[in-house]
Protein backbone atom coordinates (compact mmCIF):
# COMPACT_ATOMS: atom_id res chain seq x y z
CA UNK A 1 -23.77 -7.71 18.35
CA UNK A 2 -21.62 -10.81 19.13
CA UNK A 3 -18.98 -12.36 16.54
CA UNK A 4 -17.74 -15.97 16.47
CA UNK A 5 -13.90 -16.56 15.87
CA UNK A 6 -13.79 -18.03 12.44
CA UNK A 7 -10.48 -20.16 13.86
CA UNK A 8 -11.98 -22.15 17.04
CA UNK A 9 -15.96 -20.90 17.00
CA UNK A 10 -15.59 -18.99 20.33
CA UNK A 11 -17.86 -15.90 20.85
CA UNK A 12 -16.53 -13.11 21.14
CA UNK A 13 -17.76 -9.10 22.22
CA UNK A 14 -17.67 -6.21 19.57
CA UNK A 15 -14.72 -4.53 22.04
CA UNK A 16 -12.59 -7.01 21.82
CA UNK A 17 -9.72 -7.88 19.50
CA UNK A 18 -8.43 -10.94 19.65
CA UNK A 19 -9.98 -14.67 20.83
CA UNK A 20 -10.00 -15.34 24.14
CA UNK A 21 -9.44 -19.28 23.23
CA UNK A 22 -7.34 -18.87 20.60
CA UNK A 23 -5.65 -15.79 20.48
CA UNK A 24 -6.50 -15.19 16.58
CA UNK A 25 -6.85 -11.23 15.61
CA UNK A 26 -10.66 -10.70 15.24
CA UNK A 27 -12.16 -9.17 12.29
CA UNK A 28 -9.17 -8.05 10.19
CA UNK A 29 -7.76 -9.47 7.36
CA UNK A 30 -3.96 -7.75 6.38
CA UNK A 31 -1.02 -7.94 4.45
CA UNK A 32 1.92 -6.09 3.89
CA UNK A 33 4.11 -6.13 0.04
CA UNK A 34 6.74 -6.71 -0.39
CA UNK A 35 7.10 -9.57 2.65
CA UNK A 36 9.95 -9.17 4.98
CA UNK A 37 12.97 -11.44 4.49
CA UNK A 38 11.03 -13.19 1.96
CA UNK A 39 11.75 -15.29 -1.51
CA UNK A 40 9.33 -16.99 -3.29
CA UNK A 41 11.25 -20.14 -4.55
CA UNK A 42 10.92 -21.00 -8.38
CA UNK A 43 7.11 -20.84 -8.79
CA UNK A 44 5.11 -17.72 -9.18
CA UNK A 45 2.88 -18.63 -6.27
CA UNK A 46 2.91 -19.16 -2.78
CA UNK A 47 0.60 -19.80 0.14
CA UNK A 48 -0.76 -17.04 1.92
CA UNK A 49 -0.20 -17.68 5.81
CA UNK A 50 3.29 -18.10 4.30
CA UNK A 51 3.72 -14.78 2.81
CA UNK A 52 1.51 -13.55 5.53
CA UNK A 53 4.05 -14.63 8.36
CA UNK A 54 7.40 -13.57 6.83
CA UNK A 55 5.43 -9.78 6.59
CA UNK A 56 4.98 -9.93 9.93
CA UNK A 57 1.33 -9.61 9.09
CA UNK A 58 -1.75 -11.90 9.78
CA UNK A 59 -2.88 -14.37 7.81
CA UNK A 60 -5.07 -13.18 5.40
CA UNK A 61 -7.84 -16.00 5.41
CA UNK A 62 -9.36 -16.36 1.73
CA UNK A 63 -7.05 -13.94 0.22
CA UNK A 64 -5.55 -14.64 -3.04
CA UNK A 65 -1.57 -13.37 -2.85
CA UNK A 66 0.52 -13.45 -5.86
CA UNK A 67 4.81 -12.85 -6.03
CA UNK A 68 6.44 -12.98 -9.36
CA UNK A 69 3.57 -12.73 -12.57
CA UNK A 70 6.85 -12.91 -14.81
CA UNK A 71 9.12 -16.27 -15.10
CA UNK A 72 10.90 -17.07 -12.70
CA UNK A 73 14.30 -15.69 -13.67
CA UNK A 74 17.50 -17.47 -13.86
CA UNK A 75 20.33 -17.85 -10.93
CA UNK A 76 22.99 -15.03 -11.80
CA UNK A 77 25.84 -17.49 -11.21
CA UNK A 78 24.69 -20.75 -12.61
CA UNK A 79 21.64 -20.19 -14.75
CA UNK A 80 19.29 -23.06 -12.62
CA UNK A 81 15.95 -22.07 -12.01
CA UNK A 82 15.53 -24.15 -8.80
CA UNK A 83 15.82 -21.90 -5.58
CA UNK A 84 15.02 -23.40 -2.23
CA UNK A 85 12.25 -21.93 0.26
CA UNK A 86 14.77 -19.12 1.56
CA UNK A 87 15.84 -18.12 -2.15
CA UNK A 88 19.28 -19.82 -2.56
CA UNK A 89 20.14 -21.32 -5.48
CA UNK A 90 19.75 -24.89 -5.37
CA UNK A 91 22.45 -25.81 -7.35
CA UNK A 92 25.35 -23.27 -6.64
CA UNK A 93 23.85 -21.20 -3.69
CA UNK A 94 24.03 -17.98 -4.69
CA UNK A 95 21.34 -15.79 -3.37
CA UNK A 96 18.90 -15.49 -6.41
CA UNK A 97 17.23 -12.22 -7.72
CA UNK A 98 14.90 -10.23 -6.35
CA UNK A 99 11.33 -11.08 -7.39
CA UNK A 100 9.55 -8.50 -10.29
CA UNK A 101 6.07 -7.82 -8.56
CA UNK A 102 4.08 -8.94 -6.09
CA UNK A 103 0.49 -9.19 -6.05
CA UNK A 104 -2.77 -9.41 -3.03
CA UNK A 105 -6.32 -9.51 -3.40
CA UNK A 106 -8.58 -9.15 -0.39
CA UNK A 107 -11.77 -8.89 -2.05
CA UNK A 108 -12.01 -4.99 -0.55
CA UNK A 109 -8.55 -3.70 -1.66
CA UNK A 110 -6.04 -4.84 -4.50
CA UNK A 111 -2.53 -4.56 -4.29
CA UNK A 112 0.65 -4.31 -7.03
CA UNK A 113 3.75 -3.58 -6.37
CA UNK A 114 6.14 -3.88 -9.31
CA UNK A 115 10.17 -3.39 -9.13
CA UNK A 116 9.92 -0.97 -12.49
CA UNK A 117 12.53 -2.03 -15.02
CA UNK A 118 15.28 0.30 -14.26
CA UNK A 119 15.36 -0.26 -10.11
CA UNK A 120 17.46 -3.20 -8.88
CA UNK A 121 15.35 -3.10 -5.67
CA UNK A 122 11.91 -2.82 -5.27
CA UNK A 123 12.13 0.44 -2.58
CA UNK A 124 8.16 0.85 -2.56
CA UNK A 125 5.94 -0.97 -0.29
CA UNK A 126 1.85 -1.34 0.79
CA UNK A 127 0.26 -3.12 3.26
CA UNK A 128 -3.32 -2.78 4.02
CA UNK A 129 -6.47 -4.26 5.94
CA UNK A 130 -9.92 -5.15 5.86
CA UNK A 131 -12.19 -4.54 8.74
CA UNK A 132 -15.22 -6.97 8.54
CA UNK A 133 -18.26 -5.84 9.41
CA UNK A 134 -21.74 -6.55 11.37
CA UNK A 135 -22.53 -8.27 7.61
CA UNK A 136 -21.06 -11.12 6.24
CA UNK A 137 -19.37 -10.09 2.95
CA UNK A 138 -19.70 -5.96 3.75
CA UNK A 139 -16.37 -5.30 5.51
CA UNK A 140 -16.77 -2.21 7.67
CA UNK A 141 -13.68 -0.37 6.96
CA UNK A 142 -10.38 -1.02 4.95
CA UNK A 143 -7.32 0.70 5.79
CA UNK A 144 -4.12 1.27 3.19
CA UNK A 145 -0.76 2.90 3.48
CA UNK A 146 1.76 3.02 0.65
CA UNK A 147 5.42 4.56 0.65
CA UNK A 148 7.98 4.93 -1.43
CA UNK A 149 11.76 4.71 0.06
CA UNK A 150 13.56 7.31 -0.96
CA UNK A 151 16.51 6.10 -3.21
CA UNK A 152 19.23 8.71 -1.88
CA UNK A 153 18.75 8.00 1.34
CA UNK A 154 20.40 4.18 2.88
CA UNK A 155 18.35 1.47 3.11
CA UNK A 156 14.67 3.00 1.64
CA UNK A 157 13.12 -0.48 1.32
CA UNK A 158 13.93 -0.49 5.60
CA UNK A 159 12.12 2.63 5.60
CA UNK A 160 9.25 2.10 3.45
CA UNK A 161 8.59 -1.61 4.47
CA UNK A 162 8.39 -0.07 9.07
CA UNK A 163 6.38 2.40 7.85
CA UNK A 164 3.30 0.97 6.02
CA UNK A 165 3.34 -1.62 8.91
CA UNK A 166 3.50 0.75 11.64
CA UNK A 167 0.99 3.11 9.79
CA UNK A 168 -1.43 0.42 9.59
CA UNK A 169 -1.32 -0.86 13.10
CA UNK A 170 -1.85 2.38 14.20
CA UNK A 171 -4.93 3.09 12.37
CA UNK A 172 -6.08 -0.43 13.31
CA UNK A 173 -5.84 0.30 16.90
CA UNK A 174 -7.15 4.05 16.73
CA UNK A 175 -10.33 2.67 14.67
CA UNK A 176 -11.28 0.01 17.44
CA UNK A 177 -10.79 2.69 19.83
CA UNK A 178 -13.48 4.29 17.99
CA UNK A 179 -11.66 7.66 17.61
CA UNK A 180 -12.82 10.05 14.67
CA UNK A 181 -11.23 8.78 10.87
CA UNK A 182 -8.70 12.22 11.22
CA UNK A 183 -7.62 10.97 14.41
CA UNK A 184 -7.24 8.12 13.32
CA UNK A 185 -5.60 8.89 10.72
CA UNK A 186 -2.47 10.98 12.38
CA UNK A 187 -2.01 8.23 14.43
CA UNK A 188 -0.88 6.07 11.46
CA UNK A 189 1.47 8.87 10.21
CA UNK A 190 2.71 9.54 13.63
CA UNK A 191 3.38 5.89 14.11
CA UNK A 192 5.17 5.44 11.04
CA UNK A 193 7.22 8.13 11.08
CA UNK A 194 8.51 6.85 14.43
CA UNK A 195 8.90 3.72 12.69
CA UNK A 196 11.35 5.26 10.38
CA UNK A 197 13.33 6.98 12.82
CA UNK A 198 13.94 4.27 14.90
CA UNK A 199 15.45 2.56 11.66
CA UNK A 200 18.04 4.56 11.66
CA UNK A 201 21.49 4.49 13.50
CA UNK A 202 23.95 6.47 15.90
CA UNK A 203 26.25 6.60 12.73
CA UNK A 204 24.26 8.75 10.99
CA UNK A 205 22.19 6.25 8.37
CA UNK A 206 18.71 7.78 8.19
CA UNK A 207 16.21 5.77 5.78
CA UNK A 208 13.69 7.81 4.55
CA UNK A 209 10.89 7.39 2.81
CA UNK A 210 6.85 8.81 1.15
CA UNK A 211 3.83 8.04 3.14
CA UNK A 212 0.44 7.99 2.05
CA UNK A 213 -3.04 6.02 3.82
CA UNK A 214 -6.55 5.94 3.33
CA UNK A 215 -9.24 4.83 5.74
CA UNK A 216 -12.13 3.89 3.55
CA UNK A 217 -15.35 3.39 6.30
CA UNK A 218 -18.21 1.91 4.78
CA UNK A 219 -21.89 2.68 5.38
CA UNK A 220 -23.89 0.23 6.68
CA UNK A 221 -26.10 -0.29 3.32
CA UNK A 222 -22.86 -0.52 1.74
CA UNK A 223 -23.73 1.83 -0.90
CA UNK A 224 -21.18 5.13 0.22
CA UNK A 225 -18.39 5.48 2.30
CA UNK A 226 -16.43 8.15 3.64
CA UNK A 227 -12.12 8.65 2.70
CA UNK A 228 -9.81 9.83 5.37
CA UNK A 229 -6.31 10.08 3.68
CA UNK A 230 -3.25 11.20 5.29
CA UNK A 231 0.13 12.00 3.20
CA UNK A 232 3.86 13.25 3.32
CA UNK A 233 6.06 13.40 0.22
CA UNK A 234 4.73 12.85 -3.42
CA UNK A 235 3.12 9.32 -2.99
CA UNK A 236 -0.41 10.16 -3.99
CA UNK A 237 -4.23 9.24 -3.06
CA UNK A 238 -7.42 9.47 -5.99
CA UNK A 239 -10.69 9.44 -6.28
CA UNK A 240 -11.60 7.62 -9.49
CA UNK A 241 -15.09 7.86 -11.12
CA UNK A 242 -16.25 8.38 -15.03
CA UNK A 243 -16.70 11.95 -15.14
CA UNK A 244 -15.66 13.90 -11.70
CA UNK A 245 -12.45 12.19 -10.49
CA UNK A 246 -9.65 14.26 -8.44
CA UNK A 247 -6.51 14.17 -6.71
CA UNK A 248 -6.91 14.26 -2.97
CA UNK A 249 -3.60 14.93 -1.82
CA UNK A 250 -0.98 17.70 -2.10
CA UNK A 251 2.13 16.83 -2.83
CA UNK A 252 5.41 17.81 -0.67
CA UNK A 253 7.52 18.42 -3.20
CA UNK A 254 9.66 21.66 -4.70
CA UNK A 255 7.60 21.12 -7.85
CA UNK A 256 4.18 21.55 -5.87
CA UNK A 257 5.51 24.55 -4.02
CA UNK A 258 6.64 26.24 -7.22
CA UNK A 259 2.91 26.00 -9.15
CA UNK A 260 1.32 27.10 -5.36
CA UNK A 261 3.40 30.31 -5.36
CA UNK A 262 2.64 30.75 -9.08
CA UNK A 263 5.89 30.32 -9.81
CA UNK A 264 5.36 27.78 -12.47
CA UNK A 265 2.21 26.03 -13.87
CA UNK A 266 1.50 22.65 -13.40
CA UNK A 267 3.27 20.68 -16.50
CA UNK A 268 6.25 22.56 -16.63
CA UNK A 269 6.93 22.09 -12.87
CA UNK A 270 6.53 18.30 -13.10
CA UNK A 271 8.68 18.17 -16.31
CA UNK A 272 11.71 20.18 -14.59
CA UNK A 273 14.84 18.70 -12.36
CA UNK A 274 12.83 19.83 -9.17
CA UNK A 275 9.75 17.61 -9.76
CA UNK A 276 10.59 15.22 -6.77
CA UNK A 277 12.32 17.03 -4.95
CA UNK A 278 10.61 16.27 -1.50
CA UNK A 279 10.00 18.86 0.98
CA UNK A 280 8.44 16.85 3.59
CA UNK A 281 9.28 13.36 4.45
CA UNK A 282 9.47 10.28 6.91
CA UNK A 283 13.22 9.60 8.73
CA UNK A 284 15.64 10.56 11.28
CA UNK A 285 16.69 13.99 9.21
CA UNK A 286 12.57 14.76 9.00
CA UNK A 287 11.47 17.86 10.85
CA UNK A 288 8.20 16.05 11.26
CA UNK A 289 5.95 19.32 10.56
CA UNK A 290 3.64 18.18 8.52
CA UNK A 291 1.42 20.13 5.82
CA UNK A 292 -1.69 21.70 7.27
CA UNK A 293 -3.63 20.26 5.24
CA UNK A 294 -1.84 16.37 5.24
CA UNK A 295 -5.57 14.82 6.66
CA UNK A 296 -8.72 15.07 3.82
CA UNK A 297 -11.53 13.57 3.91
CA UNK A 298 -13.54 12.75 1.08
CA UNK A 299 -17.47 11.79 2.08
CA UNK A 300 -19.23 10.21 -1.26
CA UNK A 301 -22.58 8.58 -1.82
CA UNK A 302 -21.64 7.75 -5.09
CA UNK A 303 -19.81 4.91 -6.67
CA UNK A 304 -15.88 4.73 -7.32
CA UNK A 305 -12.53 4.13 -7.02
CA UNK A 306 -10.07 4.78 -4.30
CA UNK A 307 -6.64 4.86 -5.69
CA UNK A 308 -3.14 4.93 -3.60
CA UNK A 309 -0.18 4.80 -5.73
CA UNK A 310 3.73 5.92 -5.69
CA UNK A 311 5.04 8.43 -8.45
CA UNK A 312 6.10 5.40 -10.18
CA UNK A 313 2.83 5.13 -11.93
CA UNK A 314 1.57 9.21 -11.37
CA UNK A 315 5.13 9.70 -13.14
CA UNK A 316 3.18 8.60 -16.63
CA UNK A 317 -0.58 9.41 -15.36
CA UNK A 318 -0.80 12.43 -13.33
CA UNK A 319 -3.82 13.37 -14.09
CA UNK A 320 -7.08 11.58 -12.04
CA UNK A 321 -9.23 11.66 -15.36
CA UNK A 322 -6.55 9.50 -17.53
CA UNK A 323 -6.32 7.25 -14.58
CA UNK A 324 -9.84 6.56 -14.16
CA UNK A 325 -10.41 5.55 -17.72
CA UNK A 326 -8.60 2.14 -16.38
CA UNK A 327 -10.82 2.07 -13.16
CA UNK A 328 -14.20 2.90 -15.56
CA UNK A 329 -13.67 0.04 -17.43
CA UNK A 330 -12.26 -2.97 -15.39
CA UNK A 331 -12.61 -4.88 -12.94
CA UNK A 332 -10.64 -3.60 -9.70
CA UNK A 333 -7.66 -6.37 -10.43
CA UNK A 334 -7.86 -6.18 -14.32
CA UNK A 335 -7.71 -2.59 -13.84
CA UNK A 336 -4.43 -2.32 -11.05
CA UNK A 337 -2.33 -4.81 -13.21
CA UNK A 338 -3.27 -2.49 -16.38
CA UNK A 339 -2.19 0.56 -14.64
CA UNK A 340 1.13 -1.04 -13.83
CA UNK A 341 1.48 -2.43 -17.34
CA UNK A 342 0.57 0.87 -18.62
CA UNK A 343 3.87 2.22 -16.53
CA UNK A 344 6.02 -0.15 -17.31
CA UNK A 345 5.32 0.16 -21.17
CA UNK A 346 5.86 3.94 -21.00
CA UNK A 347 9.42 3.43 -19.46
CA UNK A 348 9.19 1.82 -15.73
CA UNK A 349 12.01 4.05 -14.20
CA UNK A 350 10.86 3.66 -10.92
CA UNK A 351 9.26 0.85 -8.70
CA UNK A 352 5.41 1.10 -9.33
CA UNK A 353 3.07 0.54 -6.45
CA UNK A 354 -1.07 0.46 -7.12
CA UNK A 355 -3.56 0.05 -4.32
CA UNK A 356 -7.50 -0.01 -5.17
CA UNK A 357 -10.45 0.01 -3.30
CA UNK A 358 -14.02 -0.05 -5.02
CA UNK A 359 -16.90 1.93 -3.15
CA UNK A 360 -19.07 0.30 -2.59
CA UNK A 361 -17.77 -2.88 -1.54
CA UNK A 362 -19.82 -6.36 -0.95
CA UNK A 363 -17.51 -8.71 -1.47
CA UNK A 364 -14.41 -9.45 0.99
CA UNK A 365 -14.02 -13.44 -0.21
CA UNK A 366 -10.49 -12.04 -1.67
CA UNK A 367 -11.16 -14.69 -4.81
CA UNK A 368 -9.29 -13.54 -7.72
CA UNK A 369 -11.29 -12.64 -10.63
């Protein structure tokens, strides 16, 4: 089957990429949260190719993106409200705040990531993709990855912000190579963790960070899909539906190791000083040995919900059956903004990062609901 470019009309072949005319990346809308290097100025909105440019990411054509639901908040060392386009002060230029949360919608996955109330950084960040498909408005595949920079280590948000990007390319390129989802899949991770490495330094600085991605690949009636997920550290992938929703990862954490060797049960693990303490990670000081069992693949002919988050929401909803009574009962947007709500009202210690993707999927016109 032949695609046109939606930029300049130009036909293009299945195989191929980008435009011969025009260059434009074919059939893949992305974004990446938080945006590199980037400050909304005083309004809670901005345009998309914007935001899309400073995250070294695509455009993501017909994609709602939101930064900042809350005010606008003051300049530290004046109190104006005005910040130019690069997030100085306008009246005293002091670098303003960092922005609270930062929203996407493209139609096939939803995006949150929220600073938490405690954090002065937002150290969590997401990017993901939609693949469109032989159908208009039935993408063919949407790919996620979400990590959380770990705060001990220097410079997480470097960490976390390489690796989602990184991951995702990967996968991008391993999927129009047509390799198998598992494949395709360790390709992201081992891209990402290289990612991280390389963001370290002679001197010792080693950014680390969580990594967890899904590759959702719809069938062609639209009605199942199957769920390739990939993970190191406690950053955490679900499968959300009304009565038989699960946890598809396994965490690489002291806690997890302690309830596998029957050490401890569940609950009292998570509740104890060792709950995050991570086993497995992404950076320089990494062994890179991953868990055996770091690919799963979920195949499902029935509806649900995909969910990717970071322990700053799993923190007050562990459990897949609590967390699908938001995804049962809302809307895929409704429901990721409740979940972070929902965090941030029982305490929002940590940055909070929510990434949803409904199966099946129809729509990709990425209009807010």
């Amino acid at each position: 089957m032949t695609a046109r470019c939606p930029s300049c009309g130009t036909f293009a072949a299945d195989t191929d990429r980008f435009c011969e005319a025009c260059g434009r990346k074919l059939g893949v809308r992305l974004i990446a949260l938080p945006p590199k290097e980037f400050r909304p100025s005083g309004g809670g909105t901005v345009p998309v190719a914007e935001a899309a440019r400073a995250a070294r990411m695509d455009p993501v054509t017909g994609t709602t993106a939101s930064f900042g639901s809350s005010p606008a908040p003051d300049c530290t060392g004046c109190g104006s409200s005005e910040f130019d386009p690069d997030g100085y002060c306008s009246t005293c230029g002091e670098l303003g705040p960092e922005r609270d949360r930062f929203e996407a919608d493209l139609g096939a996955a939803y995006l949150i990531t929220d600073r938490g109330l405690l954090h002065a950084r937002n150290e969590d960040s997401v990017a993901a993709a939609v693949v469109e498909g032989a159908v208009p408005d039935r993408p063919a595949a949407t790919v996620i990855a979400v990590c959380d920079g770990v705060s001990t280590s220097e410079d997480p948000q470097a960490a976390s912000g390489a690796a989602v990007r990184a991951g995702l390319d990967a996968c991008l390129s391993a999927l129009a190579s047509e390799l198998p989802a598992e494949e395709c899949a360790m390709a992201g991770l081992t891209a990402a963790a290289a990612a991280v490495k390389a963001v370290g330094s002679p001197d010792g600085k080693s950014p680390s960070c969580t990594y967890v991605s899904a590759i959702v690949q719809f069938d062609g009636d639209g009605d199942g899909a199957t769920v390739t997920v990939a993970n190191v550290g406690d950053s955490r992938a679900y499968w959300l539906r009304p009565q038989d929703s699960q946890r598809l990862t396994v965490d690489d954490s002291l806690a997890q190791a302690m309830v596998d060797n029957g050490l401890l049960d569940a609950e009292t693990a998570m509740d104890g000083p060792h709950a995050h303490v991570l086993t497995r990670w992404l950076g320089a000081d990494s062994e890179h040995q991953w868990s055996p069992h770091c690919v799963q693949t979920l195949r499902t002919s029935e509806p649900g919900v995909l969910l990717l988050c970071t322990d700053g929401l799993w923190n007050y909803l562990p459990e897949a059956a609590a967390l699908s009574r938001f995804t049962d009962t809302l809307p895929a947007l409704p429901a990721a903004r409740a979940l972070v709500e929902h965090a941030l009202g029982a305490g929002g210690k940590d940055n909070i990062t929510v990434a949803l993707v409904p199966v099946p999927s129809r729509t990709a016109t990425g209009d807010t609901q």
